[in-house]
N, C-alpha and C. Protein backbone atom coordinates (compact mmCIF):
# COMPACT_ATOMS: atom_id res chain seq x y z
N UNK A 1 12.74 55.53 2.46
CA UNK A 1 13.01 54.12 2.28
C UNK A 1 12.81 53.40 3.61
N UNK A 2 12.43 52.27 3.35
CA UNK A 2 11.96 51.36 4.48
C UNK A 2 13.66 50.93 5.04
N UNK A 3 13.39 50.80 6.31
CA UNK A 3 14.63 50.20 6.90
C UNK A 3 14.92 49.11 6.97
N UNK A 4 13.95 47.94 6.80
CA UNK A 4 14.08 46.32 6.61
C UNK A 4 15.20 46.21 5.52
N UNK A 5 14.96 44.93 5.26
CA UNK A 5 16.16 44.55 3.78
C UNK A 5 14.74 44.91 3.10
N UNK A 6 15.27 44.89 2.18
CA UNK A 6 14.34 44.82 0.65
C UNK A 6 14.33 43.50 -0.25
N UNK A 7 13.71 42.94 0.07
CA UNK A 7 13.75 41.36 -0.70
C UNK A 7 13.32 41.53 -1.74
N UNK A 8 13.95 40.45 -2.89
CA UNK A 8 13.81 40.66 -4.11
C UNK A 8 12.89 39.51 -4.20
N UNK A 9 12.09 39.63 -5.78
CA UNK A 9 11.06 38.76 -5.93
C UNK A 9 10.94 39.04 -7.70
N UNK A 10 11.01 37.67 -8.46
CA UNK A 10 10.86 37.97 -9.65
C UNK A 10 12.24 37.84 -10.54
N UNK A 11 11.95 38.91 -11.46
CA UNK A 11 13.13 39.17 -12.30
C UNK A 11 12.98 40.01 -12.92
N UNK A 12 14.55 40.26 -13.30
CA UNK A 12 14.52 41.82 -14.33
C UNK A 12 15.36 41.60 -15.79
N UNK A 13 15.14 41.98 -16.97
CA UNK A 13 16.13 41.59 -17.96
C UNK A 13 16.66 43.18 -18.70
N UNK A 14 17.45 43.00 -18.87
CA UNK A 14 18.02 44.18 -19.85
C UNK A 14 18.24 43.76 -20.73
N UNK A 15 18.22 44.37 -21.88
CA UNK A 15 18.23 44.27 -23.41
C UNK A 15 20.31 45.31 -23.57
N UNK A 16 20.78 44.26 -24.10
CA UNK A 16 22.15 44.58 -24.40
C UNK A 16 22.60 45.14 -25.47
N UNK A 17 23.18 45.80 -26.25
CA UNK A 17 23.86 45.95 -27.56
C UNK A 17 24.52 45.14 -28.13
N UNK A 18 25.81 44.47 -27.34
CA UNK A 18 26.56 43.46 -27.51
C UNK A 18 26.26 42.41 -26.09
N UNK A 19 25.86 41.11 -26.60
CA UNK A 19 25.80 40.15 -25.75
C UNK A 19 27.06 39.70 -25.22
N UNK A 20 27.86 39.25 -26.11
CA UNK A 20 28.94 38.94 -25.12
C UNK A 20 29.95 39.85 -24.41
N UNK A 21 30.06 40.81 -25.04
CA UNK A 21 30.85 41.99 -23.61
C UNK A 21 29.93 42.33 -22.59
N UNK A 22 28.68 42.07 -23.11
CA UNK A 22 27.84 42.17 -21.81
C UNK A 22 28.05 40.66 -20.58
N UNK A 23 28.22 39.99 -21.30
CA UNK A 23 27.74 38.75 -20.53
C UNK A 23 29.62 38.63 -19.64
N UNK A 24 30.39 38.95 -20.36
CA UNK A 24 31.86 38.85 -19.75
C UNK A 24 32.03 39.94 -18.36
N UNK A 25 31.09 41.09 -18.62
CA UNK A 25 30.49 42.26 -17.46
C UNK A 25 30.08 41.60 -16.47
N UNK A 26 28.74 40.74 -16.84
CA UNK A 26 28.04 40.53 -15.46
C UNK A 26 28.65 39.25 -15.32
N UNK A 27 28.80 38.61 -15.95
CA UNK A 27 29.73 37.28 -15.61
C UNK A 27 30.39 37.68 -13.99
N UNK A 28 31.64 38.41 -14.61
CA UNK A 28 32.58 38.97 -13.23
C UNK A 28 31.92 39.68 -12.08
N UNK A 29 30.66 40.44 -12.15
CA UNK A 29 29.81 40.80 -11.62
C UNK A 29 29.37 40.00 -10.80
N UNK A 30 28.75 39.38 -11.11
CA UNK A 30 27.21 38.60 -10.62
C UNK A 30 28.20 37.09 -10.01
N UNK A 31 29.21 36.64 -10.48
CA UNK A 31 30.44 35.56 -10.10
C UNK A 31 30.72 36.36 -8.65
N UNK A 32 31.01 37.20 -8.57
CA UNK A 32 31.78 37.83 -7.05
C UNK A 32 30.63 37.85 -6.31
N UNK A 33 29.43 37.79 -6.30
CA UNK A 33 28.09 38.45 -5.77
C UNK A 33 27.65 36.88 -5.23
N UNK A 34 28.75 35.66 -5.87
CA UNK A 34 27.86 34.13 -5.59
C UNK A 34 26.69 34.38 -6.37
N UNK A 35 26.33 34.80 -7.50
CA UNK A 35 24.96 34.39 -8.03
C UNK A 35 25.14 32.98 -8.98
N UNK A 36 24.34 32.50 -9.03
CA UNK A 36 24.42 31.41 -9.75
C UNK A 36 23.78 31.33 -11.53
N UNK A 37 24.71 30.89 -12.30
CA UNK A 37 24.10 31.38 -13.59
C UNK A 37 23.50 30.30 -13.55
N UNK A 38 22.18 30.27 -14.68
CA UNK A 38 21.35 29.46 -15.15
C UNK A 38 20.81 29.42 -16.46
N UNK A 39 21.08 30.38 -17.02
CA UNK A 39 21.24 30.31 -18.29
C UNK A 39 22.53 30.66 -19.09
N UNK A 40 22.57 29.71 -20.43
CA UNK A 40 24.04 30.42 -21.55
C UNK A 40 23.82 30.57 -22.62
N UNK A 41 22.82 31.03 -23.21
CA UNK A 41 22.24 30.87 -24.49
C UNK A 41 22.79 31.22 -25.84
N UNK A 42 22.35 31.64 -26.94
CA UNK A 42 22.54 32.20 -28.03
C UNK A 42 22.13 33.95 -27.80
N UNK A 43 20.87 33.75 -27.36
CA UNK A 43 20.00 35.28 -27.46
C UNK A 43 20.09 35.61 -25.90
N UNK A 44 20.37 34.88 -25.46
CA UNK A 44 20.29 35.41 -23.26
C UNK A 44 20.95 34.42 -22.38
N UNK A 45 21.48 35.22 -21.33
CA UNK A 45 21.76 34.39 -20.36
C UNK A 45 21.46 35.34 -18.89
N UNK A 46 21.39 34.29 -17.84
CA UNK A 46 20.75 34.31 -16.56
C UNK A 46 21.52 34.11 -15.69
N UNK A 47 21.17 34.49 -14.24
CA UNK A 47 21.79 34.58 -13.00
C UNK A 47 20.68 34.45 -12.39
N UNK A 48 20.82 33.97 -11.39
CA UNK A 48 19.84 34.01 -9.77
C UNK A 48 20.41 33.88 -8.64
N UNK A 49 19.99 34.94 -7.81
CA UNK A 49 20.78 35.00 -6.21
C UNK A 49 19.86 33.93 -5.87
N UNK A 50 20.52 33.99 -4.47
CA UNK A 50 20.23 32.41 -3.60
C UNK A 50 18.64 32.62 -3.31
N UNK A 51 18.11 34.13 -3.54
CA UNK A 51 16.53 34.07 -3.13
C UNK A 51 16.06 33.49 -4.22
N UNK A 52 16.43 33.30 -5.55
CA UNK A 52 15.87 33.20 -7.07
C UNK A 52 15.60 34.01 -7.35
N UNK A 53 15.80 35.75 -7.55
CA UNK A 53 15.29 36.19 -8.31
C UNK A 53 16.81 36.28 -9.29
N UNK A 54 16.40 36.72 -10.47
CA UNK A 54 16.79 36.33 -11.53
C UNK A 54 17.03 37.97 -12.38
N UNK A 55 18.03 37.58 -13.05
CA UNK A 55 18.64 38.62 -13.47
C UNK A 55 19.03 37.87 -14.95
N UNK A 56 18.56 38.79 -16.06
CA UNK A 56 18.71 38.44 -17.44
C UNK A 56 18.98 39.32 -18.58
N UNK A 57 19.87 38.93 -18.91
CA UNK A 57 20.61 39.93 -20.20
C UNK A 57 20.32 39.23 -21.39
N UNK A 58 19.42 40.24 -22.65
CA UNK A 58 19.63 39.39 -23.82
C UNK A 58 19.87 40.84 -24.84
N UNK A 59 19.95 40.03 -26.17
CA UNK A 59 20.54 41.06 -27.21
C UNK A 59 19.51 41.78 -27.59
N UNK A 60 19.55 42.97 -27.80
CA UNK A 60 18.73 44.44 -27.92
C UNK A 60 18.13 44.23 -29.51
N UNK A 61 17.02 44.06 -29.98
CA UNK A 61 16.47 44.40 -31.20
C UNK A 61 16.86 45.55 -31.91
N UNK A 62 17.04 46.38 -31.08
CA UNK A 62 17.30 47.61 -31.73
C UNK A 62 18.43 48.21 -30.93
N UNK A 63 19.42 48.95 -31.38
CA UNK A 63 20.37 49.72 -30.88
C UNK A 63 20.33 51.45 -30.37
N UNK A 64 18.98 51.68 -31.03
CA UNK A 64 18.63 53.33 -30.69
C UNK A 64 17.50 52.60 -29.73
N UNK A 65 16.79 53.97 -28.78
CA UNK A 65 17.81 54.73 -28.22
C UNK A 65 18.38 54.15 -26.88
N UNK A 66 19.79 53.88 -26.70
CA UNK A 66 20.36 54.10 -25.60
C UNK A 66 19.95 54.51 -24.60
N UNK A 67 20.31 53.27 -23.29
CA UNK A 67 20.15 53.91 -21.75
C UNK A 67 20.35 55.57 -21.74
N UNK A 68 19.66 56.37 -21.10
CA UNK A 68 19.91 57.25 -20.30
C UNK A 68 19.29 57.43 -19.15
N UNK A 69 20.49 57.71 -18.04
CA UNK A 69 20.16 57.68 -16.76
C UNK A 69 19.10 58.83 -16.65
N UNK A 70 17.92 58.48 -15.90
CA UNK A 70 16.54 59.49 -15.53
C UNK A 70 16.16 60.55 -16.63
N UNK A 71 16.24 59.47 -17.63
CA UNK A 71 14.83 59.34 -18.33
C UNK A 71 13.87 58.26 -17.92
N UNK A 72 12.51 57.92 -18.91
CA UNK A 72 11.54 57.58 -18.69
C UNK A 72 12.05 55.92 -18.42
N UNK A 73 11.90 55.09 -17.48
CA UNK A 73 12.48 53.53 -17.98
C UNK A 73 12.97 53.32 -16.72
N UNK A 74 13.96 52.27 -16.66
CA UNK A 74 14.91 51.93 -15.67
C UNK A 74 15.85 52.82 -15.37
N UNK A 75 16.10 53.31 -13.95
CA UNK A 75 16.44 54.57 -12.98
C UNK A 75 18.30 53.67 -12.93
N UNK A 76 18.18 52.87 -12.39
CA UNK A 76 19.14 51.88 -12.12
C UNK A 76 18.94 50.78 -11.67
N UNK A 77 19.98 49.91 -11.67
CA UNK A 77 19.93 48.42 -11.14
C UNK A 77 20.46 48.04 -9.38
N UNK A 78 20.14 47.78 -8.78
CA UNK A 78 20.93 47.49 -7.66
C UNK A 78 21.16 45.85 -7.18
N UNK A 79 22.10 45.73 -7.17
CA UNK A 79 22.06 44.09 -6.27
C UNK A 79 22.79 44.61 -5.14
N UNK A 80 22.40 43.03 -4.09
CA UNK A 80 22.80 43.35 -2.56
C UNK A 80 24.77 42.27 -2.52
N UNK A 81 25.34 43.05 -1.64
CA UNK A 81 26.64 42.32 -1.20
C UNK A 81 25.93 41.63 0.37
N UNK A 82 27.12 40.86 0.41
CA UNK A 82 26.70 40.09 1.75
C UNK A 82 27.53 41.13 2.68
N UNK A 83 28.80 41.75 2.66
CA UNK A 83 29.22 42.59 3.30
C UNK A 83 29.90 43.77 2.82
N UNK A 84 30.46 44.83 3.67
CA UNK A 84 30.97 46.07 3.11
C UNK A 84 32.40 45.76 2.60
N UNK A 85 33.16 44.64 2.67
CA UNK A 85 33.93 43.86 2.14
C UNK A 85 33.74 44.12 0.49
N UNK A 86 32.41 43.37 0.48
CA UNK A 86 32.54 43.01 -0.78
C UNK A 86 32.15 44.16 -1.92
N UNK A 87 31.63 45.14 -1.35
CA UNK A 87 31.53 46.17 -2.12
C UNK A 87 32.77 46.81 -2.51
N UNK A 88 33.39 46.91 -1.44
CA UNK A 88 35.21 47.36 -1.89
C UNK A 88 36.02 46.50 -3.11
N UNK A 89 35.30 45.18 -3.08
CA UNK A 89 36.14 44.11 -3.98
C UNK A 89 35.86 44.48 -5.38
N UNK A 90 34.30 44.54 -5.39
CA UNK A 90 33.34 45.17 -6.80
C UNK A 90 34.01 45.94 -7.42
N UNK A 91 34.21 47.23 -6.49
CA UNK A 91 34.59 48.29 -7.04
C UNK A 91 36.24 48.39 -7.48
N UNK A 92 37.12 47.24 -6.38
CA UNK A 92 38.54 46.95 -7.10
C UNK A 92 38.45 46.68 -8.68
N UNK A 93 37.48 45.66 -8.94
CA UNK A 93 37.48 44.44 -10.04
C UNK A 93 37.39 45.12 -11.03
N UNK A 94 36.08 46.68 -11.09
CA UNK A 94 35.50 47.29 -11.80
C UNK A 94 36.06 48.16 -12.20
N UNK A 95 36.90 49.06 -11.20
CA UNK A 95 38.15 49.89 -11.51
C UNK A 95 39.29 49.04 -12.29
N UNK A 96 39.35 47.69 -12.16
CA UNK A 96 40.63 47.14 -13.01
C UNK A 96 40.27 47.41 -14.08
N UNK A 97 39.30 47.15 -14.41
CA UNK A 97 38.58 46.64 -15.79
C UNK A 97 38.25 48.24 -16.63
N UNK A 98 38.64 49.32 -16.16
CA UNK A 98 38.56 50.54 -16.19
C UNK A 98 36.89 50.99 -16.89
N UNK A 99 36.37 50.21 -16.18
CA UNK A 99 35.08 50.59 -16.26
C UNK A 99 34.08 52.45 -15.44
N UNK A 100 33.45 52.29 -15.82
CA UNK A 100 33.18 54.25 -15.51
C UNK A 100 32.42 54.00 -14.03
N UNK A 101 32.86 54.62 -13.40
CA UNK A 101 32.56 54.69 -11.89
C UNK A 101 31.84 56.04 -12.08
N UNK A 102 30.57 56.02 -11.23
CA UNK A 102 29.37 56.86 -10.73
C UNK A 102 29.76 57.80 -9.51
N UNK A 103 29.73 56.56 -8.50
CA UNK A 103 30.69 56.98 -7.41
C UNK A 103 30.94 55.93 -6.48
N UNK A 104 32.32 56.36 -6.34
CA UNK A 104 33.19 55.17 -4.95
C UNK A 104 31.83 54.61 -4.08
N UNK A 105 32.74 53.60 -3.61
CA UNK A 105 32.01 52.79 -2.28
C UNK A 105 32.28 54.26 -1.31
N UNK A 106 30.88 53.86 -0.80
CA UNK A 106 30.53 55.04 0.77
C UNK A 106 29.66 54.69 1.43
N UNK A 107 29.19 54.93 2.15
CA UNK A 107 28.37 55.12 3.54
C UNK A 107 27.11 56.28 3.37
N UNK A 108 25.97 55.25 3.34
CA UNK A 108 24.59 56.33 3.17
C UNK A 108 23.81 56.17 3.88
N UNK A 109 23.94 56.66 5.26
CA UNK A 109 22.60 56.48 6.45
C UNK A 109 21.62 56.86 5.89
N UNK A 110 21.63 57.75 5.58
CA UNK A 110 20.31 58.39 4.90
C UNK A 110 19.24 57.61 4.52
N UNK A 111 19.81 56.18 4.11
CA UNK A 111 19.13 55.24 3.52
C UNK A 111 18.60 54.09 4.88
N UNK A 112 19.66 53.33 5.25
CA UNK A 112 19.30 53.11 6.23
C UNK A 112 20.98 53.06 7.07
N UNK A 113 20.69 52.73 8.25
CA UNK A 113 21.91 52.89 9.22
C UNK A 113 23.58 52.10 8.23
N UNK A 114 23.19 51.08 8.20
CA UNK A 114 24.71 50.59 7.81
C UNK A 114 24.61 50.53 6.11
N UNK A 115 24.11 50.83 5.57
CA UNK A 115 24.15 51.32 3.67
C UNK A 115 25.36 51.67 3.31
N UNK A 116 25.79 51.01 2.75
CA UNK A 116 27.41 50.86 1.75
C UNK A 116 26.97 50.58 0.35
N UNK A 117 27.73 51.85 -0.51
CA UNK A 117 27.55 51.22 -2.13
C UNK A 117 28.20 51.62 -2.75
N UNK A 118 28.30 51.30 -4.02
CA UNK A 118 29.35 52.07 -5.37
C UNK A 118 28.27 51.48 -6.28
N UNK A 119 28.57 52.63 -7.51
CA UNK A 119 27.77 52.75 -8.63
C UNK A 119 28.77 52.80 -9.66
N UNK A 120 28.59 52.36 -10.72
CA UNK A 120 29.29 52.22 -12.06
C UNK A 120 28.62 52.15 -13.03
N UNK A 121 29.15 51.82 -14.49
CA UNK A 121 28.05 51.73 -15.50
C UNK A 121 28.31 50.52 -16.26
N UNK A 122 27.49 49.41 -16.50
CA UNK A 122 27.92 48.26 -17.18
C UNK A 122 28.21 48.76 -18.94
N UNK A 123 28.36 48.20 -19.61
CA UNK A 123 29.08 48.06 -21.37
C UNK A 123 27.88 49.26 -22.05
N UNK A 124 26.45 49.04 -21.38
CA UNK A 124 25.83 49.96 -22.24
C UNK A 124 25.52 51.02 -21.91
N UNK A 125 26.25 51.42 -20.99
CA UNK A 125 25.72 52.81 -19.60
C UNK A 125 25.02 52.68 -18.59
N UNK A 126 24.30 51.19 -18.53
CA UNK A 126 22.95 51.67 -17.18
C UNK A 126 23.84 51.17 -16.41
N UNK A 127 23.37 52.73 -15.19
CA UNK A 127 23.70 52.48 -13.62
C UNK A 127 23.58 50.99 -13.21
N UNK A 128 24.42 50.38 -12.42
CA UNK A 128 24.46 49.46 -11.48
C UNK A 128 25.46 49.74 -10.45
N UNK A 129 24.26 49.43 -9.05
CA UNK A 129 24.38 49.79 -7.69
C UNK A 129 24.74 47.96 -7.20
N UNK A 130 25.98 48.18 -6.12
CA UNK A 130 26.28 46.94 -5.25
C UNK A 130 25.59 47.78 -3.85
N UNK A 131 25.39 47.07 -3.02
CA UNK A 131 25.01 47.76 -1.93
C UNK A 131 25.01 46.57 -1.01
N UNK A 132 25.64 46.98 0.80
CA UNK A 132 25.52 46.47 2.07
C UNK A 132 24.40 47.03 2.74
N UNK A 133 23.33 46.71 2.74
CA UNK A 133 22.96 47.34 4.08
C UNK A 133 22.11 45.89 5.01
């Protein structure tokens, strides 16, 4: 992995099972992160960090088959925290909410020098990564 930041560009959408326990997920999510929603729809709604890229949840056509982590598809999601603060907060909010933790906030040089993250699983299983670096 490159040691710069990794700037985002674009957008990504996931297809949900249930829209609104999804949207009450990233709501609290993507709310602590300062993203700004931009969409509230019927079939989707939206977020964009302060770069614009854009993050979109809508309702799944189909219910088979289910996320699974590394299979063929999306590996995981990551968004960035502004500090190692706020990854600790994530992971308070997420543990309230007794949501399934991957693993605690930690420390991953490996990645690059100051890399902080926690992993969890939103309403339909896919990984989502907070990360400082």
């Amino acid at each position: 992995m490159n040691k710069k930041s990794l700037d985002p560009a674009g957008h990504l959408t996931l297809a949900v099972s249930n829209l609104e326990k999804s949207k009450i997920f990233y709501k609290s999510l993507f709310g602590k992160l300062k993203f700004k929603q931009i969409r509230d729809g019927e079939r989707s709604v939206a977020w964009a960090t302060r770069d614009g890229f854009g993050i979109w949840i809508r309702k799944a056509k189909h219910t088979k088959p289910r996320y699974k982590y590394f299979a063929p598809g999306l590996q995981h999601l990551c968004v960035k925290a502004k500090t190692r603060k706020a990854v600790d907060e994530i992971y308070k909010i997420m543990s309230a909410k007794k949501t399934f933790v991957f693993d605690e906030p930690k420390a991953y040089p490996e990645y690059t020098p100051k890399y902080y993250a926690v992993f969890f699983a939103d309403p339909d299983g896919i990984k989502i990564e907070v990360a400082y670096y």
